[in-house]
Protein backbone atom coordinates (compact mmCIF):
# COMPACT_ATOMS: atom_id res chain seq x y z
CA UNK A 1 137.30 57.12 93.55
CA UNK A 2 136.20 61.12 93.62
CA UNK A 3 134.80 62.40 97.01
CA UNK A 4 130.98 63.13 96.91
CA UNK A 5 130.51 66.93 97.47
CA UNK A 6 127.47 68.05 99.06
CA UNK A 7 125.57 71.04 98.13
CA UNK A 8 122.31 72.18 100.66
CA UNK A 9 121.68 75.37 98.22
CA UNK A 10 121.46 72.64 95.23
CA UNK A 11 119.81 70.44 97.16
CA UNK A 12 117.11 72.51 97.59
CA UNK A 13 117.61 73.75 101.09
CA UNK A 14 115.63 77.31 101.77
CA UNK A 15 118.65 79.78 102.16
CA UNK A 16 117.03 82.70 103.46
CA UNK A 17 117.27 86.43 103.41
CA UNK A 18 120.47 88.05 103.16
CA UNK A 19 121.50 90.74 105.44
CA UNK A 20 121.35 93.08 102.32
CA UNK A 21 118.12 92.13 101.14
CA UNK A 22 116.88 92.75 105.34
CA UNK A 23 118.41 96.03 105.59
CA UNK A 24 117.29 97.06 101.84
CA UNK A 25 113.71 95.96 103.42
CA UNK A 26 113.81 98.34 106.37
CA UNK A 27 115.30 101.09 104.74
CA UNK A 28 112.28 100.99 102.22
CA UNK A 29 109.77 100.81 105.39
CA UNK A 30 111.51 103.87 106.84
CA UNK A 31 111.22 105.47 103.58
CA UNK A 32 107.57 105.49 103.65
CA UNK A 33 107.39 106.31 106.75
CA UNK A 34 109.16 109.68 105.86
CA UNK A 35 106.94 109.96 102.56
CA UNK A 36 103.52 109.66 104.43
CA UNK A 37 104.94 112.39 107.34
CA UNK A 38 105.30 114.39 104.17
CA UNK A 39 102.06 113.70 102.70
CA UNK A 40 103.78 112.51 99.45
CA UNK A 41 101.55 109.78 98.89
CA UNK A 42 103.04 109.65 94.69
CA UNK A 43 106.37 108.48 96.49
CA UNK A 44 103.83 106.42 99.53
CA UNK A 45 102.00 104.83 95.91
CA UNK A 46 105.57 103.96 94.75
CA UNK A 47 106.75 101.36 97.10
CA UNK A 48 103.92 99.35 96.09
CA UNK A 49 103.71 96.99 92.80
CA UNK A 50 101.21 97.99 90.27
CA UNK A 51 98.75 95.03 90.79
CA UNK A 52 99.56 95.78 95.12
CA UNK A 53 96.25 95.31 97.31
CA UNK A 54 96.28 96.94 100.76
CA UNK A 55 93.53 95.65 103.56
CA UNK A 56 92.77 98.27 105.73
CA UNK A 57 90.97 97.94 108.72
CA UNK A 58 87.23 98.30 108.86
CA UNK A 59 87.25 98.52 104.99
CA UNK A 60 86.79 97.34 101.26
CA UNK A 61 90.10 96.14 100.09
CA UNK A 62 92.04 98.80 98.05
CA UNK A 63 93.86 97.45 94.63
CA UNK A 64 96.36 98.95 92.38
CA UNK A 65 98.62 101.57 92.77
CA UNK A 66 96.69 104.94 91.42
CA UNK A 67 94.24 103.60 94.17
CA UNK A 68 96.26 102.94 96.95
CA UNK A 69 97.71 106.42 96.67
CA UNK A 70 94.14 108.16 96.93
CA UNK A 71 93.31 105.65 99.63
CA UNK A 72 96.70 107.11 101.81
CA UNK A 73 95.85 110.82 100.47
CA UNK A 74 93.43 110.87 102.88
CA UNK A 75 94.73 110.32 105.86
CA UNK A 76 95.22 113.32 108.18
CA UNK A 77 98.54 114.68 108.88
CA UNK A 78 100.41 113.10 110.67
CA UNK A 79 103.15 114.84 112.25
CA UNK A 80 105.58 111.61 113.29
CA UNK A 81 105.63 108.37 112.83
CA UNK A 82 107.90 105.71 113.76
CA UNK A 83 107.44 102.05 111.94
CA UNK A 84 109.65 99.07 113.62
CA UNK A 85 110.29 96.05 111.73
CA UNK A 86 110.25 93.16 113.89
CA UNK A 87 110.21 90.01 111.71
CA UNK A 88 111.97 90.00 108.32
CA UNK A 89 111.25 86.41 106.23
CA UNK A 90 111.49 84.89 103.09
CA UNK A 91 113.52 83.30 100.69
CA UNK A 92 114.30 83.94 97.01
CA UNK A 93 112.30 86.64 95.36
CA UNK A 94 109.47 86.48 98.21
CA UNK A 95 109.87 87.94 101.37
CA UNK A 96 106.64 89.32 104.47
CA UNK A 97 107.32 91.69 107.07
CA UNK A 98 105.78 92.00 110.56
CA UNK A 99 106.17 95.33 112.24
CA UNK A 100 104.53 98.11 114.59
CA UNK A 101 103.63 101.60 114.11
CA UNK A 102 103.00 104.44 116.71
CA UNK A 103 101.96 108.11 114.80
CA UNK A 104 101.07 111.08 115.98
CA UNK A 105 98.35 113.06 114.30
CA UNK A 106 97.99 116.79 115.37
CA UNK A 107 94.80 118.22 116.38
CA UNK A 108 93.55 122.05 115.67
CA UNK A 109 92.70 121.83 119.21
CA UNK A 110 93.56 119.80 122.06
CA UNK A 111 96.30 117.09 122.19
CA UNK A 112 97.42 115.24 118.96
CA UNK A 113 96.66 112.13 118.93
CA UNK A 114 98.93 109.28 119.29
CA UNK A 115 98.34 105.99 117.59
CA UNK A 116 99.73 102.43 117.74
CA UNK A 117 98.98 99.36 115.30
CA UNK A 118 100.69 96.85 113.71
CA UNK A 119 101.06 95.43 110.10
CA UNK A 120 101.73 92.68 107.82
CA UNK A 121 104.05 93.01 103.85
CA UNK A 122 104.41 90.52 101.80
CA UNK A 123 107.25 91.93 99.27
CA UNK A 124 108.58 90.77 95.88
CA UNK A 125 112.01 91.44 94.94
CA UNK A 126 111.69 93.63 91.70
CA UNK A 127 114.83 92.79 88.79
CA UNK A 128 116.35 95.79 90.11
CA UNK A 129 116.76 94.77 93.27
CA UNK A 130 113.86 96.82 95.10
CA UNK A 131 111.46 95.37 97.36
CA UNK A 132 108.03 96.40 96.56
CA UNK A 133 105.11 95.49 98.52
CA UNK A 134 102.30 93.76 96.74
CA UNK A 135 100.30 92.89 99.85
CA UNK A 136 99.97 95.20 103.05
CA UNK A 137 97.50 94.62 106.01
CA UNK A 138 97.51 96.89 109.04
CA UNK A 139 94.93 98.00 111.95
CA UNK A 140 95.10 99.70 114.82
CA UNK A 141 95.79 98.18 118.36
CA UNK A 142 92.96 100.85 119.55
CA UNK A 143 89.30 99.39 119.93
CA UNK A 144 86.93 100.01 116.99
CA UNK A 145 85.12 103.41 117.25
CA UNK A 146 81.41 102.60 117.83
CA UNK A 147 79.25 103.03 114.34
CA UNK A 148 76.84 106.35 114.47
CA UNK A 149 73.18 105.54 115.17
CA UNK A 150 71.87 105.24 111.02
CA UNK A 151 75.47 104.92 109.72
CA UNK A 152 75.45 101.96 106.81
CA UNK A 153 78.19 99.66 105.73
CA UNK A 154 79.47 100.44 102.15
């Protein structure tokens, strides 16, 4: 009589995230982080899939790449920012990362400003390996600024 092997990974069993696919993750959130202090929102557009959708806060949603990259190109400069992934998840070819943000935008006078907010990626794994995002929600931790008096919605 042959012993009965059990497999978990054949059975089915979620296996995860490896450690390369994690650190491959960050190092691509880091990356943009380093592109947008640049203001090289082609490279910002190119961590992104083609079909990507990014929710910004207090706005219309923003879908495909060309678009995404005039949606970043105007942002003001920022002269730092530091982006900490704190939750890395997902299994196969599907992974969502959870993670904080604090930037500091100049001023041409006064202080810069320094912001803080938080954010949500769901990645795919691309055949090469690369983990694009193809969803990407983030907001401030700030309070809303308060509409102008005859300001409309879009």
């Amino acid at each position: 009589m042959l012993p009965v092997l059990t497999c978990a990974v054949c059975a089915g069993e979620p296996r995860g995230l490896s450690e390369r696919d994690i650190a491959s993750i960050k190092a691509a959130d880091k990356a943009w982080g380093e592109a947008a202090v640049a203001r090289d929102w082609e490279k910002v557009a190119m961590f992104y899939t083609a079909d990507a959708i990014v929710l910004p806060p207090n706005a219309a949603v923003i879908e495909g790449r060309e678009i995404i990259r005039k949606h970043f190109g105007t942002f003001p400069p920022i002269s730092k920012l530091d982006i900490s992934v704190l939750e890395t998840r997902g299994e196969g070819s599907l992974a969502y990362v959870r993670g904080a943000y604090t930037m500091t935008i100049p001023q041409d006078k006064g202080d810069p400003i320094t912001e803080t907010g938080k954010f949500i990626e769901i990645r795919l794994r691309q055949p090469n390996g690369e983990w694009l995002i193809s969803r990407d929600m983030y907001s401030s931790d700030g309070a809303a600024a308060p509409a102008s008096p005859g300001a409309s919605k879009p």
